[in-house]
Protein backbone atom coordinates (compact mmCIF):
# COMPACT_ATOMS: atom_id res chain seq x y z
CA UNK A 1 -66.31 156.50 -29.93
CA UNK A 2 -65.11 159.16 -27.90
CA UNK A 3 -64.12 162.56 -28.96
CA UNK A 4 -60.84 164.11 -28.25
CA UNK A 5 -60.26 166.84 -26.42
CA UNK A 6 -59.33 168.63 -29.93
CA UNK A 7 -61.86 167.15 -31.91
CA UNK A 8 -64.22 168.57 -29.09
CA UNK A 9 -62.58 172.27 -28.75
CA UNK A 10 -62.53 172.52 -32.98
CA UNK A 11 -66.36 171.33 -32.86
CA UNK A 12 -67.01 174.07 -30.07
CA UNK A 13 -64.74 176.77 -32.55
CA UNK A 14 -66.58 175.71 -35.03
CA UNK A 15 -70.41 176.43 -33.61
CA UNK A 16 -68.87 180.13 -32.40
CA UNK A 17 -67.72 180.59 -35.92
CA UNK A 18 -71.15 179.67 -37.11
CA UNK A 19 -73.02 181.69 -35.63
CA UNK A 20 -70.68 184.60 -36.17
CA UNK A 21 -70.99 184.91 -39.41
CA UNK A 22 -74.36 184.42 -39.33
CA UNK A 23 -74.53 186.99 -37.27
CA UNK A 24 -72.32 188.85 -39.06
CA UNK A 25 -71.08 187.60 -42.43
CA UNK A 26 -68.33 189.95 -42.45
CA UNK A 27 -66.88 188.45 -39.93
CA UNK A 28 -65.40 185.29 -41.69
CA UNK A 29 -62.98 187.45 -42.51
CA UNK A 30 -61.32 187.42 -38.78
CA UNK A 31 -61.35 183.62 -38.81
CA UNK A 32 -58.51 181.95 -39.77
CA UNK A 33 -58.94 178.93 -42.84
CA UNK A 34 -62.97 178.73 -41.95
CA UNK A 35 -64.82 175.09 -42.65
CA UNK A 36 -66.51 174.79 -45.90
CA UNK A 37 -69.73 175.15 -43.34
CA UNK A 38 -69.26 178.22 -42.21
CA UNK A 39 -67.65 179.23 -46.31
CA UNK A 40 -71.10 178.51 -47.07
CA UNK A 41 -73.01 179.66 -43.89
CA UNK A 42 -72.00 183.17 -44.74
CA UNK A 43 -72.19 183.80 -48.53
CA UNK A 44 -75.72 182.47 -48.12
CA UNK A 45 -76.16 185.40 -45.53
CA UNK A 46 -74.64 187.67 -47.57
CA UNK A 47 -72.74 186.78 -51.03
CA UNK A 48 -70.17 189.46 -50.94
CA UNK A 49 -68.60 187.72 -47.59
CA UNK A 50 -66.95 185.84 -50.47
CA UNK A 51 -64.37 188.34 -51.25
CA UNK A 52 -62.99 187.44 -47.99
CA UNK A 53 -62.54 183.56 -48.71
CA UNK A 54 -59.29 182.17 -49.76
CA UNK A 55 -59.52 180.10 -52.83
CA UNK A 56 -63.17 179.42 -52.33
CA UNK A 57 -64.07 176.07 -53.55
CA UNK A 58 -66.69 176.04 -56.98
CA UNK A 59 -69.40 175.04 -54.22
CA UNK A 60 -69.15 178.45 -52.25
CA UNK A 61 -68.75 180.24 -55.63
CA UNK A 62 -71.76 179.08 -56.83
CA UNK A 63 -73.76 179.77 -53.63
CA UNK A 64 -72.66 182.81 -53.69
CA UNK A 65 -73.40 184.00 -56.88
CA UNK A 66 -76.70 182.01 -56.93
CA UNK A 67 -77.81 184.68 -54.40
CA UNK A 68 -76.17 187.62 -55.37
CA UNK A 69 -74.85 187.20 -58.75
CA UNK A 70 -72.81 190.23 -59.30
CA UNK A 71 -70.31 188.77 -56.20
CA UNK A 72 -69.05 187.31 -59.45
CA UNK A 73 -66.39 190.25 -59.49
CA UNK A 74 -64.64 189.01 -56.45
CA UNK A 75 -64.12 185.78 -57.76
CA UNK A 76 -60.56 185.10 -59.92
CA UNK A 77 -61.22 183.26 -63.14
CA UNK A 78 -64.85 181.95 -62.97
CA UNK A 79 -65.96 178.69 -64.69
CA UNK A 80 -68.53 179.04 -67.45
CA UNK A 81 -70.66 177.45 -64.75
CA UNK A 82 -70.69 180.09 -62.40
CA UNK A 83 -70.78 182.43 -64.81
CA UNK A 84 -74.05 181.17 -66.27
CA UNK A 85 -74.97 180.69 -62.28
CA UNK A 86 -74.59 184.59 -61.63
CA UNK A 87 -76.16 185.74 -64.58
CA UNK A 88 -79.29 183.57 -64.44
CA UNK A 89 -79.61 185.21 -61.09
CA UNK A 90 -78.77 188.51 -62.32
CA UNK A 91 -78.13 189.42 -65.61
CA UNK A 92 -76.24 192.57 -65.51
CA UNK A 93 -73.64 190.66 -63.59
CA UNK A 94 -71.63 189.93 -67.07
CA UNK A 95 -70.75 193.35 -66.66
CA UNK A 96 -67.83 191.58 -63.95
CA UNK A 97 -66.94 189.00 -66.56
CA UNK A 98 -63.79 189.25 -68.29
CA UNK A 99 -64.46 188.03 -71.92
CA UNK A 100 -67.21 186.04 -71.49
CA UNK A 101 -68.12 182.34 -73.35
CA UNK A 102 -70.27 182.89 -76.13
CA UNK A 103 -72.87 180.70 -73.86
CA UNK A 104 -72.75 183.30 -71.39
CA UNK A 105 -73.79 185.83 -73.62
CA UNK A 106 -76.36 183.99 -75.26
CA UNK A 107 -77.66 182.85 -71.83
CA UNK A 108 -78.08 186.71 -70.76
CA UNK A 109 -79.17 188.36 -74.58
CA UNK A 110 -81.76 185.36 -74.68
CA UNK A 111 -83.88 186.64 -71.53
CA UNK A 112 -83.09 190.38 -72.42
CA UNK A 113 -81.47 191.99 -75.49
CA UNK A 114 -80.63 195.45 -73.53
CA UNK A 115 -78.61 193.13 -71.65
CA UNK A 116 -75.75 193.25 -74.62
CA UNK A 117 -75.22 196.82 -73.55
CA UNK A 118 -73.08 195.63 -70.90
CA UNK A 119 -71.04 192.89 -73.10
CA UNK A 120 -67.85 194.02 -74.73
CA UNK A 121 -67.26 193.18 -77.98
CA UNK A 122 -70.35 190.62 -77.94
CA UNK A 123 -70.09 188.24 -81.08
CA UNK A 124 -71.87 188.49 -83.88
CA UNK A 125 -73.93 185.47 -83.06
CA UNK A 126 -74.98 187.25 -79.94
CA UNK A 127 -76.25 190.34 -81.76
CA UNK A 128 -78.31 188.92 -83.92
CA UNK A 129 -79.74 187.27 -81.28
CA UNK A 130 -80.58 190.31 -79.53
CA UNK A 131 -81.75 192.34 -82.60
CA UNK A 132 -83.91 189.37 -84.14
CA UNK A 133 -85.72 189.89 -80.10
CA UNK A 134 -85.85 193.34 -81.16
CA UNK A 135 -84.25 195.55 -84.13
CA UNK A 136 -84.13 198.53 -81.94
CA UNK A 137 -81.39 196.70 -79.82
CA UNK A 138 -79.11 197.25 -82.45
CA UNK A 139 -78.19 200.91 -80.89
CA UNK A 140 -76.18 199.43 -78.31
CA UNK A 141 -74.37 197.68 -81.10
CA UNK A 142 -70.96 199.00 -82.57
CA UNK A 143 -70.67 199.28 -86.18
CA UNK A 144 -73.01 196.40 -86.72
CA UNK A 145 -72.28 194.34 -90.01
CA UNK A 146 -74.59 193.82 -92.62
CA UNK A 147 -76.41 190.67 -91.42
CA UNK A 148 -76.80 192.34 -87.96
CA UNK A 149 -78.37 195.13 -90.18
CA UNK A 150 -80.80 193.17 -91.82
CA UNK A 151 -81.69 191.28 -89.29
CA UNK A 152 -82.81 194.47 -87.36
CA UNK A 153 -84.94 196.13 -89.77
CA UNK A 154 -86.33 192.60 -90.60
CA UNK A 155 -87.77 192.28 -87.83
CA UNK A 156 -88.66 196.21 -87.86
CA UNK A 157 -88.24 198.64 -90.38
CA UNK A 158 -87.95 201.19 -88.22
CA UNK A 159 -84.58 200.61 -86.61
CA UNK A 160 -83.33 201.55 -89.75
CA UNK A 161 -83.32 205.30 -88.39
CA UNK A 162 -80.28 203.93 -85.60
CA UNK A 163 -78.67 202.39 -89.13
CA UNK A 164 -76.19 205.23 -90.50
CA UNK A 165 -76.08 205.01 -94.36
CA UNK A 166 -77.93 201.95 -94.74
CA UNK A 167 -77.52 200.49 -98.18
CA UNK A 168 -80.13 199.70 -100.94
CA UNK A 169 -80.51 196.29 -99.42
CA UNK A 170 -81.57 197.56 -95.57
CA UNK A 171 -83.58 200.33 -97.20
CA UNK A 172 -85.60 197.58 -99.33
CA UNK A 173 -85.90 194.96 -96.47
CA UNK A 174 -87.06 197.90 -94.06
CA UNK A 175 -89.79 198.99 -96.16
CA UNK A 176 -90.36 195.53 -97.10
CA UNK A 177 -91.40 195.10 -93.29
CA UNK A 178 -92.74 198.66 -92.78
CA UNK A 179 -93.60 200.62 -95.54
CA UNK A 180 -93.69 203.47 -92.98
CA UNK A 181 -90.17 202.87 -92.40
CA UNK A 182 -89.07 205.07 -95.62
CA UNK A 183 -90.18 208.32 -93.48
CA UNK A 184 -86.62 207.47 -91.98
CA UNK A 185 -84.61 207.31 -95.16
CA UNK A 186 -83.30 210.10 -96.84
CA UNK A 187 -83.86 210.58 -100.79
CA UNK A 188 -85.08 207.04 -100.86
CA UNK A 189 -84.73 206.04 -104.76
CA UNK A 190 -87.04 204.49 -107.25
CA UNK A 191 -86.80 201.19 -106.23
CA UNK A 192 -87.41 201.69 -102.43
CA UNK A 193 -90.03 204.34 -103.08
CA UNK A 194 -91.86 201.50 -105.47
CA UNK A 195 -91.38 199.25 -102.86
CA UNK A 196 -92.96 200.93 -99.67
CA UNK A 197 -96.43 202.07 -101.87
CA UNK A 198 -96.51 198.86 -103.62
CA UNK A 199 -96.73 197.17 -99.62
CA UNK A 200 -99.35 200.32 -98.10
CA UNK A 201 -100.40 202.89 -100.86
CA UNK A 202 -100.84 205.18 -97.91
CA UNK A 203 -96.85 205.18 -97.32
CA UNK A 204 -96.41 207.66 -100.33
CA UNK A 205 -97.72 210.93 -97.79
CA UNK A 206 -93.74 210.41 -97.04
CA UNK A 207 -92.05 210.69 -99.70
CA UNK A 208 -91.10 213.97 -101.36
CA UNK A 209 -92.97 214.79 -104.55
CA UNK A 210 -93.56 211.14 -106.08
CA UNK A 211 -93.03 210.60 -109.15
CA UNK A 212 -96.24 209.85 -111.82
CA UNK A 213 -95.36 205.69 -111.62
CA UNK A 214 -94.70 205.83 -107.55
CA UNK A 215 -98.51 207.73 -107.69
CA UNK A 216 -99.83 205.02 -109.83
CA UNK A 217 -98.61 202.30 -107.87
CA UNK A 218 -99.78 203.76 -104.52
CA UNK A 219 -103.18 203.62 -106.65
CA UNK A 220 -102.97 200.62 -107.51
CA UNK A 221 -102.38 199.24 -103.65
CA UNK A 222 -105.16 201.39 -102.24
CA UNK A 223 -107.94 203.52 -104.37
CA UNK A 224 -107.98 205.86 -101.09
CA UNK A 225 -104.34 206.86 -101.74
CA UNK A 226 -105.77 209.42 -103.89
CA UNK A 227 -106.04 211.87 -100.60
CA UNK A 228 -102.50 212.07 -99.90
CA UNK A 229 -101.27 213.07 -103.34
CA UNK A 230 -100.99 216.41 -104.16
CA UNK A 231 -101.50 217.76 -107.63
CA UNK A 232 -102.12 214.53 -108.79
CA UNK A 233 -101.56 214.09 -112.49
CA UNK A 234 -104.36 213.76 -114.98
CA UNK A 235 -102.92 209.80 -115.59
CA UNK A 236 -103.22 209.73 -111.78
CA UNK A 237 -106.17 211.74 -111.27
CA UNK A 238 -107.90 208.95 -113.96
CA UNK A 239 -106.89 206.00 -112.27
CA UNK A 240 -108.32 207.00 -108.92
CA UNK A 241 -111.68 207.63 -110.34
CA UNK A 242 -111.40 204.62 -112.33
CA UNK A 243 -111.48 202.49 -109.75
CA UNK A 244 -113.66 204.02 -107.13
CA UNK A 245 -115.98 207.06 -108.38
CA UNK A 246 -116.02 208.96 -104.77
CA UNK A 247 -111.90 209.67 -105.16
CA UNK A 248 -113.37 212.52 -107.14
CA UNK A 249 -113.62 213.64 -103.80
CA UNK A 250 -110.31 213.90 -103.47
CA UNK A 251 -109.27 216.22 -106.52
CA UNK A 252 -109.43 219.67 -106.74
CA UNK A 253 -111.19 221.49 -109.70
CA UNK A 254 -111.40 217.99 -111.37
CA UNK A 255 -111.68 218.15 -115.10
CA UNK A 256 -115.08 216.86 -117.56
CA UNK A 257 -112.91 214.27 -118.93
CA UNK A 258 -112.32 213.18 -115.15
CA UNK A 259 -115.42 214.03 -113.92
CA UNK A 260 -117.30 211.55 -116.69
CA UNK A 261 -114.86 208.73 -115.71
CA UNK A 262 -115.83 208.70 -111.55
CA UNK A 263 -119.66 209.23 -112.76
CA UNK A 264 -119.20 206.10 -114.99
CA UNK A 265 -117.76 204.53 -112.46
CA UNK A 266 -120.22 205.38 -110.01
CA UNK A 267 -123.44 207.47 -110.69
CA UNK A 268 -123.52 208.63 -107.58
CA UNK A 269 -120.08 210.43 -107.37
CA UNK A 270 -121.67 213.23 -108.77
CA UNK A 271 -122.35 214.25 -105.24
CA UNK A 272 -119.11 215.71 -104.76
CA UNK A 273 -119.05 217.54 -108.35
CA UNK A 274 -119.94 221.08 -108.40
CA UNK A 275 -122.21 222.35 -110.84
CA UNK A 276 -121.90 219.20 -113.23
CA UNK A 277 -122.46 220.04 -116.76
CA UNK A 278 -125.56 218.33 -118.73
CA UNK A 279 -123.05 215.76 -120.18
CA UNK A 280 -121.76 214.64 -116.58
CA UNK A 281 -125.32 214.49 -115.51
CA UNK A 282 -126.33 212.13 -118.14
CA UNK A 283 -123.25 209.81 -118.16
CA UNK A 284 -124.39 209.96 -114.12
CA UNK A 285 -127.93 208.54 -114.39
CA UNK A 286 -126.82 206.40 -117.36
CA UNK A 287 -124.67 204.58 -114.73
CA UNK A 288 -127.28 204.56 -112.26
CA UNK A 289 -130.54 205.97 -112.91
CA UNK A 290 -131.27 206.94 -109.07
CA UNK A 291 -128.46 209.18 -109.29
CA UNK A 292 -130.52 211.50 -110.72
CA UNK A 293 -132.06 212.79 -106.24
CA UNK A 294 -128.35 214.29 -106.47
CA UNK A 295 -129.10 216.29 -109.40
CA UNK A 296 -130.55 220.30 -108.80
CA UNK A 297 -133.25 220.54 -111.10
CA UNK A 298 -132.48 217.99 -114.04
CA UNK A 299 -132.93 218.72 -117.12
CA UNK A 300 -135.64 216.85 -119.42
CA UNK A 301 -133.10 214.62 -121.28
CA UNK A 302 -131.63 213.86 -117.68
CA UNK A 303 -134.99 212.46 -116.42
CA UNK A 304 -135.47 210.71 -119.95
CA UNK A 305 -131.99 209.20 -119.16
CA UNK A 306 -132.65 208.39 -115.31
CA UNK A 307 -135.98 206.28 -115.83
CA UNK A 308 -134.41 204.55 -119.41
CA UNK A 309 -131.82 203.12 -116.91
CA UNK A 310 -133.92 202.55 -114.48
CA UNK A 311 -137.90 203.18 -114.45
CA UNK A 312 -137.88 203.45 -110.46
CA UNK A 313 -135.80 206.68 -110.82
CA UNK A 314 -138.96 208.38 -112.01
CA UNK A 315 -139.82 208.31 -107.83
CA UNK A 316 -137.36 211.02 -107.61
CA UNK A 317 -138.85 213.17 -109.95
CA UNK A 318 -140.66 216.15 -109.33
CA UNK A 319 -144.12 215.93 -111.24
CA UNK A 320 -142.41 214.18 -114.47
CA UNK A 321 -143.46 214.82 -117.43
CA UNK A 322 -145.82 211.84 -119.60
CA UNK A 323 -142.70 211.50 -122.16
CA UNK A 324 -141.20 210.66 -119.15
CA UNK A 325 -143.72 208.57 -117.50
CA UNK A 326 -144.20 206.32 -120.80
CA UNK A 327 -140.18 205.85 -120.84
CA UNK A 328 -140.49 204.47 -116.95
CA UNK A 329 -143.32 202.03 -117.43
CA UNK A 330 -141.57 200.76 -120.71
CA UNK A 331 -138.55 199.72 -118.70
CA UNK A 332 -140.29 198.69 -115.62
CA UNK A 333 -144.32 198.32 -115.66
CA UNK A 334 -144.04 198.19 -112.02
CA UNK A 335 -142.79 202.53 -112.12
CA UNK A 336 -146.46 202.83 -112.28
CA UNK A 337 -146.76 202.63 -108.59
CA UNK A 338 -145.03 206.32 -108.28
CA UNK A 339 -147.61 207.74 -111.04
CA UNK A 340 -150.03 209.77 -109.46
CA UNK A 341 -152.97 209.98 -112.17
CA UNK A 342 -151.67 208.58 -115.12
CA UNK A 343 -152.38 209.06 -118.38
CA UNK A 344 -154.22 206.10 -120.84
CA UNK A 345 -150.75 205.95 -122.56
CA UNK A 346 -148.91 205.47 -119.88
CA UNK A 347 -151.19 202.92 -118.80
CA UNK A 348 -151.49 200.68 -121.62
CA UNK A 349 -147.54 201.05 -121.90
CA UNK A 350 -147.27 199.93 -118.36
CA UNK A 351 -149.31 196.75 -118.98
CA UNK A 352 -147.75 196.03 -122.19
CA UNK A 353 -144.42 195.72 -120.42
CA UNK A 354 -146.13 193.97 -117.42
CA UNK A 355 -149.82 192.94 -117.05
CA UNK A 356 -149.21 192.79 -113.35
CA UNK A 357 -148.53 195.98 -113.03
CA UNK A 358 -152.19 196.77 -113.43
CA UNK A 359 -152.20 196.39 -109.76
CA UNK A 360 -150.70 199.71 -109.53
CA UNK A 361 -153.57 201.18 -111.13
CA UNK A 362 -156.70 203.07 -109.68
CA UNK A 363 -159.84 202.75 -112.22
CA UNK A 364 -157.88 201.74 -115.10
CA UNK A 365 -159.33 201.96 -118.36
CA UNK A 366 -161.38 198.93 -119.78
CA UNK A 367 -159.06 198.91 -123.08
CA UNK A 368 -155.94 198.37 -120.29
CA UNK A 369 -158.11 196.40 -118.53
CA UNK A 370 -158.75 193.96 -121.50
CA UNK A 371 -154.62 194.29 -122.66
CA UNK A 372 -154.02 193.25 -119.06
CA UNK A 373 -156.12 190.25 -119.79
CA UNK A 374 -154.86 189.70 -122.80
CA UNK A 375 -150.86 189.62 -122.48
CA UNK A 376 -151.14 187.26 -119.38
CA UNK A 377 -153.23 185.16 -122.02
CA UNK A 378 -149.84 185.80 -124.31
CA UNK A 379 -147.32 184.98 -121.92
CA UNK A 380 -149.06 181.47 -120.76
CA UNK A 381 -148.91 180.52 -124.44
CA UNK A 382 -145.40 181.58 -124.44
CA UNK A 383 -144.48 179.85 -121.48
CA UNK A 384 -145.97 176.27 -122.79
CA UNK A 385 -144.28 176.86 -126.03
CA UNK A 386 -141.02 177.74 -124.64
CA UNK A 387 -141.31 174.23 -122.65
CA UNK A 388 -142.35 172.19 -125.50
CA UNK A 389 -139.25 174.02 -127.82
CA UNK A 390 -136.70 172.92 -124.86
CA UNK A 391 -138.07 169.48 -124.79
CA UNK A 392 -137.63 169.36 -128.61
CA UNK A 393 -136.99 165.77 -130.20
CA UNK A 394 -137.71 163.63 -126.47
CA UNK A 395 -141.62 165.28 -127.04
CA UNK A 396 -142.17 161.87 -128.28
CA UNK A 397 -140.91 160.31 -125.49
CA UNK A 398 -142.71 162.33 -123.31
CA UNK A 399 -145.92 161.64 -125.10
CA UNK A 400 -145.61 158.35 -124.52
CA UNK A 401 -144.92 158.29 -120.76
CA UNK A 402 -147.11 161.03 -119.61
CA UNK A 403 -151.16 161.45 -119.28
CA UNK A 404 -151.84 163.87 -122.26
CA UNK A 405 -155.56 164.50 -120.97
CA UNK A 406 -154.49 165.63 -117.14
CA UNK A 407 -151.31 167.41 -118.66
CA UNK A 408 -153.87 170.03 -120.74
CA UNK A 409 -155.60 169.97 -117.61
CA UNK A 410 -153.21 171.20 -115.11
CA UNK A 411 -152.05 173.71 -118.17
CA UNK A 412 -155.27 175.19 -118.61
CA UNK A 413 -155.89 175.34 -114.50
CA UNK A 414 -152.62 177.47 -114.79
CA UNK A 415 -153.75 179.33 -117.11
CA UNK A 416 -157.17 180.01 -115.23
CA UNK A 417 -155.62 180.89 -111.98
CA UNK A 418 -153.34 183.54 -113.10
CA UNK A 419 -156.08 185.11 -115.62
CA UNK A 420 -158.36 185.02 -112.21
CA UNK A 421 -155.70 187.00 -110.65
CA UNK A 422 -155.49 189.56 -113.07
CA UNK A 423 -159.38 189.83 -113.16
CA UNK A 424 -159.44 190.22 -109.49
CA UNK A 425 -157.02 193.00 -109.86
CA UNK A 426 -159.31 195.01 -112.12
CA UNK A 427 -161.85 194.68 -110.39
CA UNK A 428 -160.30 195.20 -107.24
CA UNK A 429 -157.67 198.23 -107.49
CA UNK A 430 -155.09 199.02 -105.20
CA UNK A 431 -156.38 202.55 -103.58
CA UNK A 432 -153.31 204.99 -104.49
């Protein structure tokens, strides 16, 4: 069909006016009721050609603000869906919204809390969005309510320093998530105090001269808590020690009474105890007899106490005494090996207590020799009778179901082989 003369000249204005604007976008604003093509020709070129539109249609609004969202201001009365068009593209463009939908808001505080910062008035449904992204939001907030408060230092306890005069509640629920949190809250009481060293023992090096319980609990949470006290009580300074002997550490000019409970505790906190009286010593090595290598020059009822407890102490003894020795070898035969020449007494102990231990012996006297002999003898015997007592009234049974001739057999082989080894010993000493 053929065009018109006007059809042809409007098609012709139409190309110019195209290629004006994109050219130029400005320039739509010297043409007189443009097409909806060139409308959208030039906000895609440049967004803020929009301001020069006439009732744009939703269409051009959108493209516009799809590129350059904060156009939105030169639009009258937006629908929510341009709105939410112009601030997906750019969120600080709600800034140009008069009273935004709470969708709007939520669509901008949802990709970035700071965003609320440039709402008015947001709801309290949008807040707590934004502070539940991050508590620290909540300083662009205006007299936030109580929820808004909570939810702030819930999700950290340290926002509570942008709360003023939080109550009870927000101190609790901050400490609750932060223990460190109470460094930001002036005179905290009792309850928050409790609260923050019950969660991290260590959060009491911020609060102003606990209280005896507050100490205690801080304890209780972490032994190492002990450090940040200061002038610990003697309730306090017992508790630490009582559950980990090396707090002693931690205490200056400890008492006996406290000294004697981290020793108990642990022989080796003695380490950090200057000049420890005789009694400390021995409640020291009565805990743990090596204890006694962290003792200057201990005392003969020391070393008596070291080896009682435990006869390998005697390795850290400096040429020990035979009263000594024989206590060593009566709690552990095998003590021998640290002996350098010992006595017949101390040998025959040794053997008594274990007739392996003859091992440990260079040339050892024929009367330990034959006591060796003579206990592993003993403790065969005791072993078969101990089996035969635990079988007790199925021996019959037994009797009847097993080959009494091969049984004595194997016994007395057992009995052979570990008398052999013995012998053997004897007659071949370890060299010491």
């Amino acid at each position: 069909m053929m065009q018109t003369k006007e059809q042809i000249l409007e098609q012709i204005l139409e190309e110019v006016e195209l290629a004006a604007v994109q050219k130029d976008p400005d320039a739509i604003k010297w043409i007189k009721n443009p097409s909806l093509e060139v409308q959208l020709a030039a906000v895609q070129e440049n967004g803020h050609a929009i301001q020069f539109i006439e009732n744009p249609s939703v269409e051009v609004q959108l493209t516009a603000v799809q590129h350059y969202g904060h156009v939105i201001q030169y639009i009258e009365k937006p629908s929510v869906e341009v709105q939410l068009a112009a601030v997906m593209e750019d969120l600080v463009a709600i800034e140009y919204i008069e009273n935004p939908s709470t969708e709007v808001q939520l669509a901008v505080v949802k990709q970035n809390g700071y965003a609320i910062q440039c709402i008015e008035n947001p709801s309290e449904e949008v807040q707590l969005v934004v502070v539940k992204q991050n508590g620290f939001e909540i300083q662009y907030i205006e007299n936030p309510s109580f929820s808004v408060q909570l939810a702030a230092v819930g999700q950290d306890g340290y926002a509570i320093q942008l709360i003023e005069n939080p109550s009870l509640a927000i101190q609790l629920e901050a400490v609750q998530q932060d223990p460190y949190a109470i460094k930001h809250i002036e005179n905290p009481s009792l309850d928050v105090q409790l609260a923050a060293v019950e969660q991290n023992g260590y959060a009491i090096q911020y609060i102003e001269k606990p209280s005896e319980e507050v100490q205690l609990a801080a304890l209780k949470q972490n032994k190492h808590a002990i450090e940040l006290i200061e002038n610990p009580s003697f309730s306090v300074q017992l508790a630490a020690v009582g559950q980990d002997g090396y707090a002693i550490k931690w205490i200056e000019n400890p008492s006996t009474e406290v000294q004697l409970e981290a020793v108990q505790q642990n022989g080796y906190a003695i380490f950090y105890i200057v000049n420890p009286s005789t009694e400390v010593q021995l409640a020291a090595v009565g805990q743990d007899g090596y204890a006694i290598q962290l003792i200057e020059n201990p005392s003969l009822d020391v070393q008596l106490a070291a080896v009682e407890q435990n006869g390998y102490a005697i390795k850290h003894i400096e040429n020990p005494s035979e009263e000594v020795q024989l206590v060593a070898v009566q709690e552990n035969g095998h003590a021998m090996q640290f002996i350098k020449n010992p006595s017949f007494s101390v040998q025959l102990a040794a053997v008594q207590q274990d007739p392996d231990s003859i091992k440990w012996i260079k040339n050892p006297f024929a009367e330990v020799q034959l006591l060796a002999v003579q206990n592993v003898e003993r403790k065969t015997d005791n072993q078969v009778d101990t089996i035969f007592n635990q079988l007790g009234d199925s021996i019959s049974d037994i009797i009847g179901t097993v080959d009494i001739d091969e049984s004595l057999i194997e016994c007395l082989e057992s009995k052979q082989e570990e008398l052999a080894n013995i012998i053997y010993t004897i007659k071949n000493p370890i060299n010491m």
